[in-house]
N, C-alpha and C. Protein backbone atom coordinates (compact mmCIF):
# COMPACT_ATOMS: atom_id res chain seq x y z
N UNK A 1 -21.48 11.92 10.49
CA UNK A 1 -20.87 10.69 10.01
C UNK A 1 -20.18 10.94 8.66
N UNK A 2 -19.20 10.56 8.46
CA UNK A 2 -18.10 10.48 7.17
C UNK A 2 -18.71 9.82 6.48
N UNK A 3 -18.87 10.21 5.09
CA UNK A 3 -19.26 9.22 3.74
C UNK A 3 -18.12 8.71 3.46
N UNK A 4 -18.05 7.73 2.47
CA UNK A 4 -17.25 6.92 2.39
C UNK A 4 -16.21 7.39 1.38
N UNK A 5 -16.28 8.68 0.83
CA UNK A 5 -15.03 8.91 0.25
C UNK A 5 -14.64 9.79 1.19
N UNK A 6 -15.08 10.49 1.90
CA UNK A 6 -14.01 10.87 3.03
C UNK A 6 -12.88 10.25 3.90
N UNK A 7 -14.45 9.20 4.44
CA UNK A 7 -13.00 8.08 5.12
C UNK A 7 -12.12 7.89 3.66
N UNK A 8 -12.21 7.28 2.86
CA UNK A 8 -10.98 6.74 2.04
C UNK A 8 -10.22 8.12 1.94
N UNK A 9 -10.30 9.36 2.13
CA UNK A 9 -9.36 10.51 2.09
C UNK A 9 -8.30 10.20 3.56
N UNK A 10 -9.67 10.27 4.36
CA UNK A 10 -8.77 10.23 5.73
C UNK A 10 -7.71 9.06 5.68
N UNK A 11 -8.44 8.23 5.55
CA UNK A 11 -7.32 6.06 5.29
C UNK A 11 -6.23 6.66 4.84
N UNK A 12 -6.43 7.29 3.47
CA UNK A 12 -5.02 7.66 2.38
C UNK A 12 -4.33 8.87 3.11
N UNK A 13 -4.67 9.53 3.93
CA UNK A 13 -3.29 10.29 4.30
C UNK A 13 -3.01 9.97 5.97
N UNK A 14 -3.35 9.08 6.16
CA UNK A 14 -2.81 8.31 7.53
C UNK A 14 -1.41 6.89 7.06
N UNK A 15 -1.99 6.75 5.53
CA UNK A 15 -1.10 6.15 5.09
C UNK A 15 0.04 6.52 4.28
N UNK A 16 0.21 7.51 3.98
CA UNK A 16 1.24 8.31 3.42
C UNK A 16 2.68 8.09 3.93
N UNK A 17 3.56 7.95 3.01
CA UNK A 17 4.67 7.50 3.32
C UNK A 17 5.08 6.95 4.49
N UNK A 18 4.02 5.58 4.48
CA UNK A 18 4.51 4.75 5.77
C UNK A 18 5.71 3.63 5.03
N UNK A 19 6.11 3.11 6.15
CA UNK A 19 6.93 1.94 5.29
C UNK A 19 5.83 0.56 4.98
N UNK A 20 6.17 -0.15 4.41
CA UNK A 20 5.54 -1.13 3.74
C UNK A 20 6.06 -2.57 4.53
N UNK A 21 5.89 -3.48 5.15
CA UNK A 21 6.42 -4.60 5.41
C UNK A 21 5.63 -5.72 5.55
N UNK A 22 6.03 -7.09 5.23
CA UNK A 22 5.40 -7.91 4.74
C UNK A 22 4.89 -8.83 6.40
N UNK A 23 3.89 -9.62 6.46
CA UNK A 23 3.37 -10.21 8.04
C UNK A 23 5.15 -11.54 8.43
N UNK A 24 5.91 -11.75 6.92
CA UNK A 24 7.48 -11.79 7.99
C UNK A 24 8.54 -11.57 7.95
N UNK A 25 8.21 -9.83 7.95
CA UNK A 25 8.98 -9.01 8.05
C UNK A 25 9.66 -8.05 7.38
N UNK A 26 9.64 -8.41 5.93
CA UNK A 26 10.48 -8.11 4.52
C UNK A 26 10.00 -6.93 4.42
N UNK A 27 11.09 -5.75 4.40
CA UNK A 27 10.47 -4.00 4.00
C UNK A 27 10.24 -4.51 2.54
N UNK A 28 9.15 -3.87 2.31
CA UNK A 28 9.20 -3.92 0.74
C UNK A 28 9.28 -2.40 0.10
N UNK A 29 9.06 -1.71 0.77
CA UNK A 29 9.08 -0.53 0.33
C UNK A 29 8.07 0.92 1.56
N UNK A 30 7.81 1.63 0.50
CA UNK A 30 7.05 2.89 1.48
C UNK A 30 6.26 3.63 0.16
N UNK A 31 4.74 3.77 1.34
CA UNK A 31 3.71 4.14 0.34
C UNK A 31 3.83 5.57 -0.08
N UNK A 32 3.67 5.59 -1.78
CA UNK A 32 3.74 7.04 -2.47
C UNK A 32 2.42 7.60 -2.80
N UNK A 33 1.26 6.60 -3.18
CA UNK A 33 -0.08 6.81 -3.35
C UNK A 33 -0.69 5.80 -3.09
N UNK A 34 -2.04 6.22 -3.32
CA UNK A 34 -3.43 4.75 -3.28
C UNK A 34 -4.23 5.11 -5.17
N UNK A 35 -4.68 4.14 -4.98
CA UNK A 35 -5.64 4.53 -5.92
C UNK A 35 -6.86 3.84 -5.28
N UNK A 36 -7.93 5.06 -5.45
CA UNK A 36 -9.47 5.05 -4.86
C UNK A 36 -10.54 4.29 -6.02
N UNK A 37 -11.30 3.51 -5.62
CA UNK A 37 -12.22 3.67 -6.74
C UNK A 37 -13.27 4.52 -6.94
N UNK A 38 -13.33 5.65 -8.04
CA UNK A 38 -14.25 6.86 -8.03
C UNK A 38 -15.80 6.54 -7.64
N UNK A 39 -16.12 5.12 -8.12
CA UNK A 39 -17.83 5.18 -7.80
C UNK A 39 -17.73 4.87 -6.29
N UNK A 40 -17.33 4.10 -6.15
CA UNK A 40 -17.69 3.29 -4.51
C UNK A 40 -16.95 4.23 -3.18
N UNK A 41 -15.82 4.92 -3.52
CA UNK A 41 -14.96 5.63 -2.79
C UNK A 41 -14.09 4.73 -1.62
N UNK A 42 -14.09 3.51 -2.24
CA UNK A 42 -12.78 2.47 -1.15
C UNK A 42 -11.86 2.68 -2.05
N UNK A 43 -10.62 2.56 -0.86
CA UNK A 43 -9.64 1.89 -1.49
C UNK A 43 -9.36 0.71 -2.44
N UNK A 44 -8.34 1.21 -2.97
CA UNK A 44 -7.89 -0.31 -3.98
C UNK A 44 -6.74 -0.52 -4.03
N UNK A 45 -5.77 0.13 -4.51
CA UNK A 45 -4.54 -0.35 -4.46
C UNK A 45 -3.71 0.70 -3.45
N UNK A 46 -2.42 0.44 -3.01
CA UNK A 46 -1.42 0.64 -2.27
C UNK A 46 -0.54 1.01 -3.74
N UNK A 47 0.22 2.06 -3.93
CA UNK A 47 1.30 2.38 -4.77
C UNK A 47 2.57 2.39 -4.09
N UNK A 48 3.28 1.56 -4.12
CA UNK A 48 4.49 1.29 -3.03
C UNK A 48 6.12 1.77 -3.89
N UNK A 49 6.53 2.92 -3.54
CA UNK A 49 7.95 2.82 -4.06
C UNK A 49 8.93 1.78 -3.32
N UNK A 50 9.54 0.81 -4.07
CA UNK A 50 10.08 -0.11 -3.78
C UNK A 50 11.18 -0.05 -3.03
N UNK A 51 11.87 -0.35 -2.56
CA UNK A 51 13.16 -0.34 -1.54
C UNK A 51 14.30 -1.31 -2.14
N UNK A 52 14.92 0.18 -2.61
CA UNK A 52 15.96 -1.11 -3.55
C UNK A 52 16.85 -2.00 -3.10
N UNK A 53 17.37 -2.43 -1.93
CA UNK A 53 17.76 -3.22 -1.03
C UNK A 53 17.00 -4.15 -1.26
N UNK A 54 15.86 -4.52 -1.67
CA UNK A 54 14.52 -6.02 -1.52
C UNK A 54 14.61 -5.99 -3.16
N UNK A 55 15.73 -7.19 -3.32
CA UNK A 55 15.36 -7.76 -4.98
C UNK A 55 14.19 -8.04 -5.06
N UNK A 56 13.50 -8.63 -4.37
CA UNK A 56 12.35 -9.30 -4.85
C UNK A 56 10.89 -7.90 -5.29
N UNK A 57 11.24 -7.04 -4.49
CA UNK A 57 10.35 -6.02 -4.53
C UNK A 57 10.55 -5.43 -5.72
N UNK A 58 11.96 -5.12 -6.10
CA UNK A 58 12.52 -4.51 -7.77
C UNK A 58 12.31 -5.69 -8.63
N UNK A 59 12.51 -6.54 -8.62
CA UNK A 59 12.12 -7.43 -9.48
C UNK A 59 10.23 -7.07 -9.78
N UNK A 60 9.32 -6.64 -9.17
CA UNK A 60 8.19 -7.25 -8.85
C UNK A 60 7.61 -5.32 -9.25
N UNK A 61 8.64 -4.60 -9.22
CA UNK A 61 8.36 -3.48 -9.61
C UNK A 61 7.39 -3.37 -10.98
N UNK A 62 6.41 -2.56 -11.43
CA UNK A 62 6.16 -2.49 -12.84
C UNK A 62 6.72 -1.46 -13.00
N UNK A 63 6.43 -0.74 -14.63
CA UNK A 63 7.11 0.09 -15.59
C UNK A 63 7.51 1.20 -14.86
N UNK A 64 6.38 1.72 -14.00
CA UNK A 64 6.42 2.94 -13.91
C UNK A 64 7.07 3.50 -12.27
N UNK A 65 8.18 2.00 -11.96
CA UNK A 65 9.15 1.63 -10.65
C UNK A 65 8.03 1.04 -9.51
N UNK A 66 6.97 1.55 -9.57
CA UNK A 66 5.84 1.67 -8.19
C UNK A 66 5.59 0.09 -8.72
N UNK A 67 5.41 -0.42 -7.26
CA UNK A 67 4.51 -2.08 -7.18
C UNK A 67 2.90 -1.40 -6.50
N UNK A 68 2.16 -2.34 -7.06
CA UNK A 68 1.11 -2.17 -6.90
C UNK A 68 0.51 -3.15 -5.86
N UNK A 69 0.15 -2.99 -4.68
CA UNK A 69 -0.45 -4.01 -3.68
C UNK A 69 -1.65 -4.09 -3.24
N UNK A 70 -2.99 -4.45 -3.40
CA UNK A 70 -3.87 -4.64 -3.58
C UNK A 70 -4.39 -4.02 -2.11
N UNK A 71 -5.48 -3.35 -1.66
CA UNK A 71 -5.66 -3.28 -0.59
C UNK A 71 -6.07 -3.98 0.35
N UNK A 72 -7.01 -5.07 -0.43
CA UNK A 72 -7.07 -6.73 0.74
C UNK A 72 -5.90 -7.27 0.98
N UNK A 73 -4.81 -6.47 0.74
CA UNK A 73 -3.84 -7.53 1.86
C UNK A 73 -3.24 -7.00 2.52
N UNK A 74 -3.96 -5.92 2.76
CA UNK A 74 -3.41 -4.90 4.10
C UNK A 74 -4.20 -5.92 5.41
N UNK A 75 -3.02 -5.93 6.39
CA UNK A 75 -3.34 -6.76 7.33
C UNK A 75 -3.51 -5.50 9.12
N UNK A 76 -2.47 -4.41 8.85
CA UNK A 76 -2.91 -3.85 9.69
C UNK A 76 -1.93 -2.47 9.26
N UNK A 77 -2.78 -1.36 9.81
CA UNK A 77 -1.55 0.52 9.67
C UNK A 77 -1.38 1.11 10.58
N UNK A 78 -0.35 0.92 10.61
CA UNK A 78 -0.27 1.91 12.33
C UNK A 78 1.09 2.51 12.12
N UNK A 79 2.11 2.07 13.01
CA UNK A 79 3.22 3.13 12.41
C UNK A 79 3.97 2.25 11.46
N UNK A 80 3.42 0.99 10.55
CA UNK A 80 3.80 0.51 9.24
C UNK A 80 2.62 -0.18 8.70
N UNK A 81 2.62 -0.29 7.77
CA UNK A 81 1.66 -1.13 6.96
C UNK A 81 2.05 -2.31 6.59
N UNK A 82 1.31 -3.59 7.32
CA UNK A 82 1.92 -4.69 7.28
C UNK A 82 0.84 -5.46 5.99
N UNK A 83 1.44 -6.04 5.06
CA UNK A 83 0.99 -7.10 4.44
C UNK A 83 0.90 -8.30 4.25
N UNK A 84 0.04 -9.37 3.68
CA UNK A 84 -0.05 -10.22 4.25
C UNK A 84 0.92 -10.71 2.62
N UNK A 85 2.02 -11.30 3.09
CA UNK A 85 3.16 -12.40 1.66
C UNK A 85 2.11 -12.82 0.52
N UNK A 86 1.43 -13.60 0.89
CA UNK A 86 0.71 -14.43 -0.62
C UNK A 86 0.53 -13.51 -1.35
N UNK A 87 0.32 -12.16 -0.98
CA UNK A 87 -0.53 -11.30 -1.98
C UNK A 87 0.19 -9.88 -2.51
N UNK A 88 1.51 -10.19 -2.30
CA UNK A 88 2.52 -9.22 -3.12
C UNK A 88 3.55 -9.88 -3.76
């Protein structure tokens, strides 16, 4: 059985540069990293390079270009990672 920072290894490179799209429809971008939390070994955030075509996503960009999307609002990953609107 996988401990739980494994799975979060495995999660994070199944998610690797998938595209990002919102539950209607809006690319927002495509994932560049996660950030893990070191004690617990879940996920936490989604590091999304933004898609500069989606003002709203560049607008929503922080400093360092990457938006940050929380991992509770991952709604499902498969060949995209869909999110759920309220929460980006």
């Amino acid at each position: 059985m996988l401990k739980v920072n494994q799975m979060a290894k495995v999660i994070a490179k199944s998610l690797a540069s998938k595209k990002v799209i919102t539950n209607d429809g809006e690319e927002i971008g495509k994932v560049v990293d996660i950030e893990i939390n070191e004690i617990t070994g879940k996920l936490e955030f989604l590091l999304v390079d933004p898609n500069p075509e989606n003002k709203t996503a560049m607008e929503l960009a922080k400093e360092d270009g990457m938006l940050k999307v929380s991992y509770s609002a991952v709604l499902a990953a498969k060949d995209h990672v869909i999110i759920d609107r309220r929460f980006y």
